[in-house]
Every structure is written in structure tokens, then in C-alpha cells.
PDB file of N, CA and C in Angstrom:
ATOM      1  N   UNK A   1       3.992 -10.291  17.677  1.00  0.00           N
ATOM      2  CA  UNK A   1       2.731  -9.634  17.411  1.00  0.00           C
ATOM      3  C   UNK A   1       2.585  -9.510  15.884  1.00  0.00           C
ATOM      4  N   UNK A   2       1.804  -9.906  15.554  1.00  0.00           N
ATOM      5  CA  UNK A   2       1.201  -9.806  14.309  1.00  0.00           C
ATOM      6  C   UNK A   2       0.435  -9.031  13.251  1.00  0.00           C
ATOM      7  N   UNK A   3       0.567  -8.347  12.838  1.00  0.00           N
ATOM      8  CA  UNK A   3      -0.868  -7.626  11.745  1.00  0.00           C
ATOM      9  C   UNK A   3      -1.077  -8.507  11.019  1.00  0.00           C
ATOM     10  N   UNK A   4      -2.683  -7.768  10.756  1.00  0.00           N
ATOM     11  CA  UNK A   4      -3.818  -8.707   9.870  1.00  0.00           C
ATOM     12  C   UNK A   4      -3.314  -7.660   8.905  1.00  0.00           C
ATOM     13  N   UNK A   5      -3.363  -8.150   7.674  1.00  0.00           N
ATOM     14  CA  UNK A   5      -2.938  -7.272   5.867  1.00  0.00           C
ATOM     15  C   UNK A   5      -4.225  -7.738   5.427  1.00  0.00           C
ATOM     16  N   UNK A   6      -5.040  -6.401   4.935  1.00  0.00           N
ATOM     17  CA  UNK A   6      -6.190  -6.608   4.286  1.00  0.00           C
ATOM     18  C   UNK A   6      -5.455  -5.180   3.267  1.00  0.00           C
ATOM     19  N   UNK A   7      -6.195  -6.509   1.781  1.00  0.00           N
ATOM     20  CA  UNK A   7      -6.067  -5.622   0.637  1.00  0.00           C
ATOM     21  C   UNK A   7      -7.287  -5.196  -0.054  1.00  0.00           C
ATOM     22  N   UNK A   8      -7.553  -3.893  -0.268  1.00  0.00           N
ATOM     23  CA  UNK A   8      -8.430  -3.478  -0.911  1.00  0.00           C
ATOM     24  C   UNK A   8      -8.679  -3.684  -2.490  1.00  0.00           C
ATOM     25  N   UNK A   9      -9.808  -3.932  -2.513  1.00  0.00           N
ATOM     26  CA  UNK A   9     -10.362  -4.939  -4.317  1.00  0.00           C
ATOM     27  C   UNK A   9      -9.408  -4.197  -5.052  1.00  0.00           C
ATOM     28  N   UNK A  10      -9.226  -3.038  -5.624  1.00  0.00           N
ATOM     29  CA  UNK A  10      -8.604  -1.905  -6.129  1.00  0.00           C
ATOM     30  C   UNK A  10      -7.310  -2.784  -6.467  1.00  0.00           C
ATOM     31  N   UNK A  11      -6.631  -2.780  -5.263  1.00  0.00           N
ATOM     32  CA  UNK A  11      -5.031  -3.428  -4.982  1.00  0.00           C
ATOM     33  C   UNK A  11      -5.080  -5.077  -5.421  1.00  0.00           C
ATOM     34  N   UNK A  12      -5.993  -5.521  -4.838  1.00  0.00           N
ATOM     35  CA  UNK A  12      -5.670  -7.459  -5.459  1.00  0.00           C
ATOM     36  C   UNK A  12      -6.262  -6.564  -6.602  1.00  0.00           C
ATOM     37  N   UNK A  13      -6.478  -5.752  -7.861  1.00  0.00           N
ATOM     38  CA  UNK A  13      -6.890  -5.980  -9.048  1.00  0.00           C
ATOM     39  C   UNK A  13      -5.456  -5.795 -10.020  1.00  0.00           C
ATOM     40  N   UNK A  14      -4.693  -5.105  -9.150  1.00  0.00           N
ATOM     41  CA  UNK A  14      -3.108  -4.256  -9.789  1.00  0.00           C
ATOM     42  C   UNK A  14      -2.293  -5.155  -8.971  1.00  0.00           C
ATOM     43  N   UNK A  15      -2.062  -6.134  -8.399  1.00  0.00           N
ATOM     44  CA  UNK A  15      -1.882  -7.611  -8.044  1.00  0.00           C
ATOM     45  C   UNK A  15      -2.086  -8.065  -8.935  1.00  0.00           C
ATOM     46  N   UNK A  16      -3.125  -8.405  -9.528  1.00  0.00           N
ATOM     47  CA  UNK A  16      -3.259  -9.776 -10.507  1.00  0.00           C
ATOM     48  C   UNK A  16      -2.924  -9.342 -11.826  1.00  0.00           C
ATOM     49  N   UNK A  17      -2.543  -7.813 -12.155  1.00  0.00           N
ATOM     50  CA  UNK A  17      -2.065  -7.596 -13.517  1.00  0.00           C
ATOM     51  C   UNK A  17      -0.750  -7.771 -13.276  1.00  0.00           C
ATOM     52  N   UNK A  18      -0.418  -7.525 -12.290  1.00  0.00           N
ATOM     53  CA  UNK A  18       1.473  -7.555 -12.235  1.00  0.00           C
ATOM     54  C   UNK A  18       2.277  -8.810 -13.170  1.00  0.00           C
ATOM     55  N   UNK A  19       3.400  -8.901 -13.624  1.00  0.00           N
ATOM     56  CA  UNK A  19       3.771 -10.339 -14.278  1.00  0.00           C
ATOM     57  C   UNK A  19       3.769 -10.623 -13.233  1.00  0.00           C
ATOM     58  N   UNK A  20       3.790 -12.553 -13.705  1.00  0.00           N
ATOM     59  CA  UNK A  20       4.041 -13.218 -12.323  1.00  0.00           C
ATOM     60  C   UNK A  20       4.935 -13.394 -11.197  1.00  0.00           C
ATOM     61  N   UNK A  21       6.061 -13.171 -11.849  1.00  0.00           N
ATOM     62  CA  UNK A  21       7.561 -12.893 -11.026  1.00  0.00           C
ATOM     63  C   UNK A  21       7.333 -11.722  -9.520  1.00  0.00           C
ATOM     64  N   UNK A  22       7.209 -10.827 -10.293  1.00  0.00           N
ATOM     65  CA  UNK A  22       6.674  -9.620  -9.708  1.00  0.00           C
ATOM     66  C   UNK A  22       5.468  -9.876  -8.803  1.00  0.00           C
ATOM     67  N   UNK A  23       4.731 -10.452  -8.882  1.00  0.00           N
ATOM     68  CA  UNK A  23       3.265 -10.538  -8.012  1.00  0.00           C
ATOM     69  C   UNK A  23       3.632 -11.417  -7.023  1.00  0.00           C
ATOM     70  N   UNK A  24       4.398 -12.612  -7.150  1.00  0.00           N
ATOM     71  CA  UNK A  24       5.206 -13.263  -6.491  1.00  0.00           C
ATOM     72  C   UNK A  24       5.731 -12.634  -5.395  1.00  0.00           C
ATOM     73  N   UNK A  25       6.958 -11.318  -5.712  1.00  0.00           N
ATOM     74  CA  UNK A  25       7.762 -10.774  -5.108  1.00  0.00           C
ATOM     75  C   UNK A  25       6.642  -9.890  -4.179  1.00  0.00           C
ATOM     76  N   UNK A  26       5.257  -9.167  -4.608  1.00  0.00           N
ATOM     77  CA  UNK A  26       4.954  -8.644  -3.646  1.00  0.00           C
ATOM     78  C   UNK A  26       4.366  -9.033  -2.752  1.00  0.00           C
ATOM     79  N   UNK A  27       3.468 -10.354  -2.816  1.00  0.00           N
ATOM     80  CA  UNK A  27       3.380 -11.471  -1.989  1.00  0.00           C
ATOM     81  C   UNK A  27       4.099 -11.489  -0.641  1.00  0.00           C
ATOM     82  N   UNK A  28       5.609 -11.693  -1.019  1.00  0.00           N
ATOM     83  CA  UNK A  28       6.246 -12.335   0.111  1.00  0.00           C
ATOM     84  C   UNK A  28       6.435 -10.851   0.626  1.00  0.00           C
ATOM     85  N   UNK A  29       6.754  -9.334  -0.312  1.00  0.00           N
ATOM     86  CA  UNK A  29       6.665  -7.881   0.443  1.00  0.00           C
ATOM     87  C   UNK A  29       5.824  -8.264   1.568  1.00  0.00           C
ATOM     88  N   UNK A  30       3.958  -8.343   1.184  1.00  0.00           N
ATOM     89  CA  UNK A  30       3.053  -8.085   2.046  1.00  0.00           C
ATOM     90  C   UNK A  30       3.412  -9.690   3.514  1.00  0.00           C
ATOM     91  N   UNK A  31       3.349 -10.392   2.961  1.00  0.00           N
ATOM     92  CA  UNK A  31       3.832 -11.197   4.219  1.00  0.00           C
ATOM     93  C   UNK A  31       4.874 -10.767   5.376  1.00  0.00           C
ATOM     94  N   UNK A  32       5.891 -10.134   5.159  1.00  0.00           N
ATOM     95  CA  UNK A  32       6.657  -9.747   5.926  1.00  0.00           C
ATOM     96  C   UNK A  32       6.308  -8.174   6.404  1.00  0.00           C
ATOM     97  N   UNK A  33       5.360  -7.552   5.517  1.00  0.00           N
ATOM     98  CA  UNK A  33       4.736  -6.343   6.283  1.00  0.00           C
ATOM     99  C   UNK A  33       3.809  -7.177   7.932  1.00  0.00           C
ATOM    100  N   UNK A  34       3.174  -7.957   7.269  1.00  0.00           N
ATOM    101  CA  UNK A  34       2.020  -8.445   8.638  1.00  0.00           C
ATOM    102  C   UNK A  34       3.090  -8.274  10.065  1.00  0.00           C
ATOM    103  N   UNK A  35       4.562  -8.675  10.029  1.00  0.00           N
ATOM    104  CA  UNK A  35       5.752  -9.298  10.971  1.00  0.00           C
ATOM    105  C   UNK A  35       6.238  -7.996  11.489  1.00  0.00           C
ATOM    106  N   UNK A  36       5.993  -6.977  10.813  1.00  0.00           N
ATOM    107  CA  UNK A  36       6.436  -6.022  10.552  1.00  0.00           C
ATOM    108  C   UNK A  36       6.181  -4.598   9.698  1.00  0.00           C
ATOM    109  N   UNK A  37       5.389  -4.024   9.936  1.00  0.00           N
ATOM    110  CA  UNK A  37       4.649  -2.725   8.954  1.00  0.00           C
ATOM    111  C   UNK A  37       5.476  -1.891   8.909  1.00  0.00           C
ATOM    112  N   UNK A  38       6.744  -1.482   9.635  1.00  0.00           N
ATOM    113  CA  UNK A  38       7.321  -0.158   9.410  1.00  0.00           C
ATOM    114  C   UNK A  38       8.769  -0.939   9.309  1.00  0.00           C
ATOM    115  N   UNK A  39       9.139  -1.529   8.086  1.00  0.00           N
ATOM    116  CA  UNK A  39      10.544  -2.154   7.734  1.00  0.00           C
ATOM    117  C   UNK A  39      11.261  -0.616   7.399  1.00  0.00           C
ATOM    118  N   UNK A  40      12.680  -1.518   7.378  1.00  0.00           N
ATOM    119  CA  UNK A  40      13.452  -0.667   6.805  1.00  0.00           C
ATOM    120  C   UNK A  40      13.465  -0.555   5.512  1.00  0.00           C
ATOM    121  N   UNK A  41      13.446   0.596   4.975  1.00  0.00           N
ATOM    122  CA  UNK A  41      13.256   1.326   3.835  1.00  0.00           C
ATOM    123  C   UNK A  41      11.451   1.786   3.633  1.00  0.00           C
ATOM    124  N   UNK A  42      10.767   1.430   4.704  1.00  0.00           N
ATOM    125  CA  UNK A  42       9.396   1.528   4.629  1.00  0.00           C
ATOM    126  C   UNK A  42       9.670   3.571   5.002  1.00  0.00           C
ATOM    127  N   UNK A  43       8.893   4.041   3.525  1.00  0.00           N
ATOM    128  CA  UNK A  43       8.881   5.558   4.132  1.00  0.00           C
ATOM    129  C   UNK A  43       7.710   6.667   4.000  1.00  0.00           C
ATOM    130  N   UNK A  44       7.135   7.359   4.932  1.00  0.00           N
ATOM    131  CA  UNK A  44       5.833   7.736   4.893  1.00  0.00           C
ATOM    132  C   UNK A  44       5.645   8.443   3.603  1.00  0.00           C
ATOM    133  N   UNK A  45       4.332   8.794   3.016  1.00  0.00           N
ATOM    134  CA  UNK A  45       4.598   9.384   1.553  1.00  0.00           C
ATOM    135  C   UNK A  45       3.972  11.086   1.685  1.00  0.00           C
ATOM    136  N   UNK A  46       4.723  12.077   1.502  1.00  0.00           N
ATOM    137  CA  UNK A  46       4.359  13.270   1.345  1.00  0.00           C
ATOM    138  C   UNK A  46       2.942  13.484   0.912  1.00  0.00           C
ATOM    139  N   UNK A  47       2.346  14.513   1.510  1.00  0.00           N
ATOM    140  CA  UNK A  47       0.782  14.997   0.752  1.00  0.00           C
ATOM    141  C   UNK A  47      -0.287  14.105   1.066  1.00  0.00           C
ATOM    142  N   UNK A  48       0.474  12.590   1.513  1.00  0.00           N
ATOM    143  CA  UNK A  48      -1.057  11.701   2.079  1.00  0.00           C
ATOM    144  C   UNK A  48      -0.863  10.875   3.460  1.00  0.00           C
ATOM    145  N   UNK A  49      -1.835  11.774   4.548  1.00  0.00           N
ATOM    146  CA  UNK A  49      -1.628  11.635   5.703  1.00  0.00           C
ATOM    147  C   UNK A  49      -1.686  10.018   5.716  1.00  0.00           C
ATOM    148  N   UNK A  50      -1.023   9.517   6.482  1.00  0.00           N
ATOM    149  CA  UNK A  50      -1.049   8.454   7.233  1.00  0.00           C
ATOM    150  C   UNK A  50      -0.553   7.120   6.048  1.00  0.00           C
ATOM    151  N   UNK A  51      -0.175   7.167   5.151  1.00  0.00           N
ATOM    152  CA  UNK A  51       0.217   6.233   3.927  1.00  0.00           C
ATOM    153  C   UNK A  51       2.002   5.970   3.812  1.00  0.00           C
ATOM    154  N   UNK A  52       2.154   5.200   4.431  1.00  0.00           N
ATOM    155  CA  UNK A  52       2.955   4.408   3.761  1.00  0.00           C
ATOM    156  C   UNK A  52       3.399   3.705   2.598  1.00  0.00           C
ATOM    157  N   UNK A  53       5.332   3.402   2.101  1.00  0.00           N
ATOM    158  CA  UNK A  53       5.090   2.769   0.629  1.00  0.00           C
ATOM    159  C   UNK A  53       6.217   1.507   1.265  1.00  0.00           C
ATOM    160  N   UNK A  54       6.245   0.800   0.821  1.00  0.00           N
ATOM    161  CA  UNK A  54       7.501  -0.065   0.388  1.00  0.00           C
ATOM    162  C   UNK A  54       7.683  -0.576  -0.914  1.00  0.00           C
ATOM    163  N   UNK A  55       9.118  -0.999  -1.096  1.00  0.00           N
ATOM    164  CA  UNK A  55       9.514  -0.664  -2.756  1.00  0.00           C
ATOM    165  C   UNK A  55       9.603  -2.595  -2.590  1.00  0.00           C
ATOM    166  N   UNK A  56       9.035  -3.297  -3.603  1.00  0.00           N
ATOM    167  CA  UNK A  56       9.173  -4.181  -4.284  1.00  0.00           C
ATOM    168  C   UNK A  56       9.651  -4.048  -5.902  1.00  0.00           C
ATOM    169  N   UNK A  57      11.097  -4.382  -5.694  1.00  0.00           N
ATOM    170  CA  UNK A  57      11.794  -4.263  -7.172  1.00  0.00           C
ATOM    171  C   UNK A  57      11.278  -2.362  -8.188  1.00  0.00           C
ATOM    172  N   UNK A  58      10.347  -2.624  -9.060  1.00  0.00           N
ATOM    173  CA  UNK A  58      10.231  -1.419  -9.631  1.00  0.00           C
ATOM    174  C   UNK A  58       8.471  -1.442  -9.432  1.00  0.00           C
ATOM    175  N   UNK A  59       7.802  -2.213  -8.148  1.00  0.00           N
ATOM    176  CA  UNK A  59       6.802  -1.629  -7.732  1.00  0.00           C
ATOM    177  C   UNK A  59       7.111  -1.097  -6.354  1.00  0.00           C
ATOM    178  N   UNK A  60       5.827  -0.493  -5.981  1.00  0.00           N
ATOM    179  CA  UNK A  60       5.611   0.681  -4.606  1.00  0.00           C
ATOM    180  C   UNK A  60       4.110  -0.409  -4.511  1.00  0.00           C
ATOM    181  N   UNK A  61       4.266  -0.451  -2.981  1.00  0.00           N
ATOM    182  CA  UNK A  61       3.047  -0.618  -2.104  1.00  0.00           C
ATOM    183  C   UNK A  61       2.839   0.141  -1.167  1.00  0.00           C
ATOM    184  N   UNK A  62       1.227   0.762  -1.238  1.00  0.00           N
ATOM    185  CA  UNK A  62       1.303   1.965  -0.596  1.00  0.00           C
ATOM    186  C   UNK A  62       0.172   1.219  -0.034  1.00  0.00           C
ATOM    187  N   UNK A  63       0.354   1.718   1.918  1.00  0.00           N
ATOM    188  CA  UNK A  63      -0.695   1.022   3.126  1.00  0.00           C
ATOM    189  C   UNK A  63      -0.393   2.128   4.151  1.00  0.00           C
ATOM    190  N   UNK A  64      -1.693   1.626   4.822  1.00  0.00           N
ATOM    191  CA  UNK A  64      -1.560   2.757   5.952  1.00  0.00           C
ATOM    192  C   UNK A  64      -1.314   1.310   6.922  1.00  0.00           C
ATOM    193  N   UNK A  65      -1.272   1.972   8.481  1.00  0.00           N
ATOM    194  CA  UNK A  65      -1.002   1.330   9.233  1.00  0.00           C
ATOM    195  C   UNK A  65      -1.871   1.325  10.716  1.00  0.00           C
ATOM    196  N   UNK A  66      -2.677   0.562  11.276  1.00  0.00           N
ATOM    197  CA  UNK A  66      -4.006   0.664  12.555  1.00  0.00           C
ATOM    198  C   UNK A  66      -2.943   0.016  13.499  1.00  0.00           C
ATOM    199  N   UNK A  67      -2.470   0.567  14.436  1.00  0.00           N
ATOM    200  CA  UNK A  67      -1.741  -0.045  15.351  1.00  0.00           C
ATOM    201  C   UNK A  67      -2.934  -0.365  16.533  1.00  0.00           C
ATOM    202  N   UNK A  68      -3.894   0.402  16.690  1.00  0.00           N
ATOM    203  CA  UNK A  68      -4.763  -0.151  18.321  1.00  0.00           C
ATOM    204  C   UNK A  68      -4.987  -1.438  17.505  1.00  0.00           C
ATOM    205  N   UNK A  69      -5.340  -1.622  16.188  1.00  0.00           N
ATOM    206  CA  UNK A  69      -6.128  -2.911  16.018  1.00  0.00           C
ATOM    207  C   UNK A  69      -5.186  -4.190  15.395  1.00  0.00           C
ATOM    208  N   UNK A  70      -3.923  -3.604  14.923  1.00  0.00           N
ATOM    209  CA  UNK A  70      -2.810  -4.452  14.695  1.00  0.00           C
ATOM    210  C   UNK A  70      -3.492  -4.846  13.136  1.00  0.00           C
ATOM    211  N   UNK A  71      -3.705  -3.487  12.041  1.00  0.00           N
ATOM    212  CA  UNK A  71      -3.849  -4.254  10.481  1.00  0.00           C
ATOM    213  C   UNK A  71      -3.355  -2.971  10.208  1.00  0.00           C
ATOM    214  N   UNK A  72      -2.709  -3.935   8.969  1.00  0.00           N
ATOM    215  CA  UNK A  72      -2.375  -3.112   7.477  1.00  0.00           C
ATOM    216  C   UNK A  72      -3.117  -2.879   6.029  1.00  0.00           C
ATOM    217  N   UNK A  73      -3.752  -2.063   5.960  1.00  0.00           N
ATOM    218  CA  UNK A  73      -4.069  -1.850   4.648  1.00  0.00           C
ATOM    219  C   UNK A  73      -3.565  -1.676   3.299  1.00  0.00           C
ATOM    220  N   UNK A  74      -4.025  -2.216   2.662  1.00  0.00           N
ATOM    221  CA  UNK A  74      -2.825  -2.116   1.596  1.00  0.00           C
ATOM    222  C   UNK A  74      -4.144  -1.045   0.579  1.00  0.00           C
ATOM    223  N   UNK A  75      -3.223  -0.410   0.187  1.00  0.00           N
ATOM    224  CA  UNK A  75      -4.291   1.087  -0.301  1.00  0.00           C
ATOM    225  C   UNK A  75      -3.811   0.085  -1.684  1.00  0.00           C
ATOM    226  N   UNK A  76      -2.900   0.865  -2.494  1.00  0.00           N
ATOM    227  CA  UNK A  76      -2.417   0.455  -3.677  1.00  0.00           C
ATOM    228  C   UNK A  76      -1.501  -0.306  -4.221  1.00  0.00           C
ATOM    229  N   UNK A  77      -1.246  -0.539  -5.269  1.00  0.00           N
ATOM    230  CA  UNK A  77       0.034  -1.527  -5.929  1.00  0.00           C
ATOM    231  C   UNK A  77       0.035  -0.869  -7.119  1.00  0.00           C
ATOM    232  N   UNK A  78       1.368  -0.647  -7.556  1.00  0.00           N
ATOM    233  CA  UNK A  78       1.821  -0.321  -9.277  1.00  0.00           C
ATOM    234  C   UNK A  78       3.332   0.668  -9.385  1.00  0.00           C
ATOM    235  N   UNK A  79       3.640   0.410 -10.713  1.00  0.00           N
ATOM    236  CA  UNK A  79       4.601   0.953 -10.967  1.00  0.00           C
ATOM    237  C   UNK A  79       4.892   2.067 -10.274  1.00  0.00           C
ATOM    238  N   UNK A  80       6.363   2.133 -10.303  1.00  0.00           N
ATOM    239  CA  UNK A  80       6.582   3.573  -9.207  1.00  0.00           C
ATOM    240  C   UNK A  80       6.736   4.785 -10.186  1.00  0.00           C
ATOM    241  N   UNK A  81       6.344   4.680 -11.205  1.00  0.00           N
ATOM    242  CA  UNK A  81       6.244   5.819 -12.015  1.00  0.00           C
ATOM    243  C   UNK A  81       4.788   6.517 -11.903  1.00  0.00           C
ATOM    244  N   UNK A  82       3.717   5.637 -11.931  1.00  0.00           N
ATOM    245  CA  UNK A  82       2.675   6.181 -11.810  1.00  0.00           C
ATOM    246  C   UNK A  82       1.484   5.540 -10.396  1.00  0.00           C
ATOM    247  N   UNK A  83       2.306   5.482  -9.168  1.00  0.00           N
ATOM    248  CA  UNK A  83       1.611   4.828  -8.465  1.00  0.00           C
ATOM    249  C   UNK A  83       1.337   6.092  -7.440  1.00  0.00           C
ATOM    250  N   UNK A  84       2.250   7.291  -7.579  1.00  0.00           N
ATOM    251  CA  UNK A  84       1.990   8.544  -6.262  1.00  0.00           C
ATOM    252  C   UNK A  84       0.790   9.145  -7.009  1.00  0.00           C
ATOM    253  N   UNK A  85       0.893   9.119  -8.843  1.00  0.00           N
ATOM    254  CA  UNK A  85      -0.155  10.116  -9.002  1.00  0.00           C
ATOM    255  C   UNK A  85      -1.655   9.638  -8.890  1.00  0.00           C
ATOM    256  N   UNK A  86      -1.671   8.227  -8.843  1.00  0.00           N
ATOM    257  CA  UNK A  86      -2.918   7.713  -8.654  1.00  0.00           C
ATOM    258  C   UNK A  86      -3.593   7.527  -7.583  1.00  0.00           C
ATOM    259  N   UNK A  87      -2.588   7.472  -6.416  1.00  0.00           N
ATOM    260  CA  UNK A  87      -2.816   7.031  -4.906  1.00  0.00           C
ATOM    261  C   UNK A  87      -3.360   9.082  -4.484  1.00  0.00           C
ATOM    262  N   UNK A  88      -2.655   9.917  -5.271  1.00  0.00           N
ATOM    263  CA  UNK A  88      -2.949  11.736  -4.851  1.00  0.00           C
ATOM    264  C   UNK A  88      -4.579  11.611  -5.304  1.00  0.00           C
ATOM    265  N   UNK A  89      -4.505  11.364  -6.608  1.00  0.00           N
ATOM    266  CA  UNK A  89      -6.177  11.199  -7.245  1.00  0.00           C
ATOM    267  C   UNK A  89      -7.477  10.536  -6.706  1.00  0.00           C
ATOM    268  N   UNK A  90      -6.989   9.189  -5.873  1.00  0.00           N
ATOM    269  CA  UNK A  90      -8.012   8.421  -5.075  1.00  0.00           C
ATOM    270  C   UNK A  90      -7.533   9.539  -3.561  1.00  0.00           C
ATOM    271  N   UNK A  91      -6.836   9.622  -3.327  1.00  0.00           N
ATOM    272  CA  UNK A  91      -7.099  10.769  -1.928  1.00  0.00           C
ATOM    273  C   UNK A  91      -8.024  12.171  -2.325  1.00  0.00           C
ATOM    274  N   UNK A  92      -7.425  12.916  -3.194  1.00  0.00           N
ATOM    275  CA  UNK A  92      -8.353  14.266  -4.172  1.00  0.00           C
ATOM    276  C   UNK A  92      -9.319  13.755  -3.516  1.00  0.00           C
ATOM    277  N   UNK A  93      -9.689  12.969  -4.322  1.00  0.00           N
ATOM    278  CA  UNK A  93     -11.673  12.511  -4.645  1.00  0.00           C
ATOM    279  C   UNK A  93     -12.107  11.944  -3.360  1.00  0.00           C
ATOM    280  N   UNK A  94     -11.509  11.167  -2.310  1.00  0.00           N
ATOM    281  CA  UNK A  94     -12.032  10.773  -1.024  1.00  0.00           C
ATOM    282  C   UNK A  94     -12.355  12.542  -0.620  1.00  0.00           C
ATOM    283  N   UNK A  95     -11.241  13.094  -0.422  1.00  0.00           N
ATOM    284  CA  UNK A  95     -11.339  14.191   0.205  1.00  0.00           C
ATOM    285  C   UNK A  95     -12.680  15.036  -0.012  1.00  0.00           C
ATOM    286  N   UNK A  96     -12.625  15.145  -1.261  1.00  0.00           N
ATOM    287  CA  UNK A  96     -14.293  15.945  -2.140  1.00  0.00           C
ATOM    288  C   UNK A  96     -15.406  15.091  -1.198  1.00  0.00           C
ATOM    289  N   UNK A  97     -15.577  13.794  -0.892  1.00  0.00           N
ATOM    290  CA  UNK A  97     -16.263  13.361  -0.129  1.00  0.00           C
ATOM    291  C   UNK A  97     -16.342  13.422   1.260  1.00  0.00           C
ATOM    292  N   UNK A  98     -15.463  13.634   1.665  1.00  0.00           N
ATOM    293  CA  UNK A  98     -15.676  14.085   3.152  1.00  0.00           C
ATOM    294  C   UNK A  98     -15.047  13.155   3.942  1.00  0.00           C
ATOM    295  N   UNK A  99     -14.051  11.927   3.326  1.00  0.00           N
ATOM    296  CA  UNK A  99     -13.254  11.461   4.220  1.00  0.00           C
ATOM    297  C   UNK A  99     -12.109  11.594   4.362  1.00  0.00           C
ATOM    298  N   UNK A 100     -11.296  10.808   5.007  1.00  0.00           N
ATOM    299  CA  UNK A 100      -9.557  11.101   4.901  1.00  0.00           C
ATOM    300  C   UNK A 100      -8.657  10.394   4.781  1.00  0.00           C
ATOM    301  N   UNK A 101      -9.305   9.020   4.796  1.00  0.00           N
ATOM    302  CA  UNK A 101      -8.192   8.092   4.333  1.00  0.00           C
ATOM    303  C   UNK A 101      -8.759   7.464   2.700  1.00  0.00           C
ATOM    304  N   UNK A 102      -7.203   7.611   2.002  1.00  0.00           N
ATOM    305  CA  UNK A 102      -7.078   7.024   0.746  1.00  0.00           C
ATOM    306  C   UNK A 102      -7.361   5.385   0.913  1.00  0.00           C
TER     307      UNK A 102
END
């Protein structure tokens, strides 16, 4: 069984800044999410319902997960230094709007 991985513009934009090595590496991350969305070391992230991360080298990919419909979203991509406070900030501001997923 398969998931469909759809990335949000946001994410292919912090994709295409990554070096290439690295963009490479998260590539083959998100390919083996589709096989598989909840790998090992895949771990839910505090403070944002339903978001998932997995660690590519010294990036974080953060996705939620639609099991009735079998896709993965890929919310964000970026350094793991500043990828929780940005992924809290795009949730904040959804929230002010009235939805609930980042």
C-alpha cells in the first residue's frame, strides 16, 4: 500500500534552497515516507496536533499523515535548529484563522 506525498509550495521552496547533497538526501527521505509514513525514528512533534518529523542528516521534515486517503503531506523542510519555530508560527497564524492543520 502506498501513499501519495504531496508537498506544499512553502516546502518544494526550502527543497530547492537546500545544497544539493542534502536535497538529494531528502528526496529519497520523502520516497520511502510514500512505502511507509510512520518509519522508525519518525516522531510526533509536541504542541502541533497531528505533525510528524523525520530527521534527514541535519534537516527535519515535518508531515502530517491521511490514512482513510493514503497521503502524506509534507508541511515543512529546514534546518533542525529553526524548523519547530517556524512550523509553531505557520500553526499560531492558521489557528488565528480558524483552522487546524499547519
Amino acid at each position: 500500500m502506498t501513499y501519495r506525498v504531496e508537498i506544499a509550495p512553502g516546502a518544494a521552496r526550502e527543497i530547492r534552497k537546500l545544497p544539493r547533497e542534502a536535497a538529494a538526501d531528502v528526496a529519497k527521505a520523502l520516497g520511502k515516507l510514500a512505502e511507509e509514513p510512520r518509519p522508525a525514528g519518525a516522531k510526533r512533534i509536541e504542541g502541533v496536533p497531528g505533525c510528524y518529523r523525520v530527521r534527514s542528516g541535519i534537516y527535519r521534515i515535518v508531515y502530517t499523515i491521511e490514512d482513510d486517503v493514503l497521503k502524506v503531506s509534507i508541511v515543512t523542510v529546514g534546518h533542525r535548529k529553526e524548523v519547530y519555530q517556524r512550523l509553531r508560527e505557520k500553526f499560531r497564524r492558521r489557528g488565528q484563522q480558524g483552522t487546524r492543520d499547519p
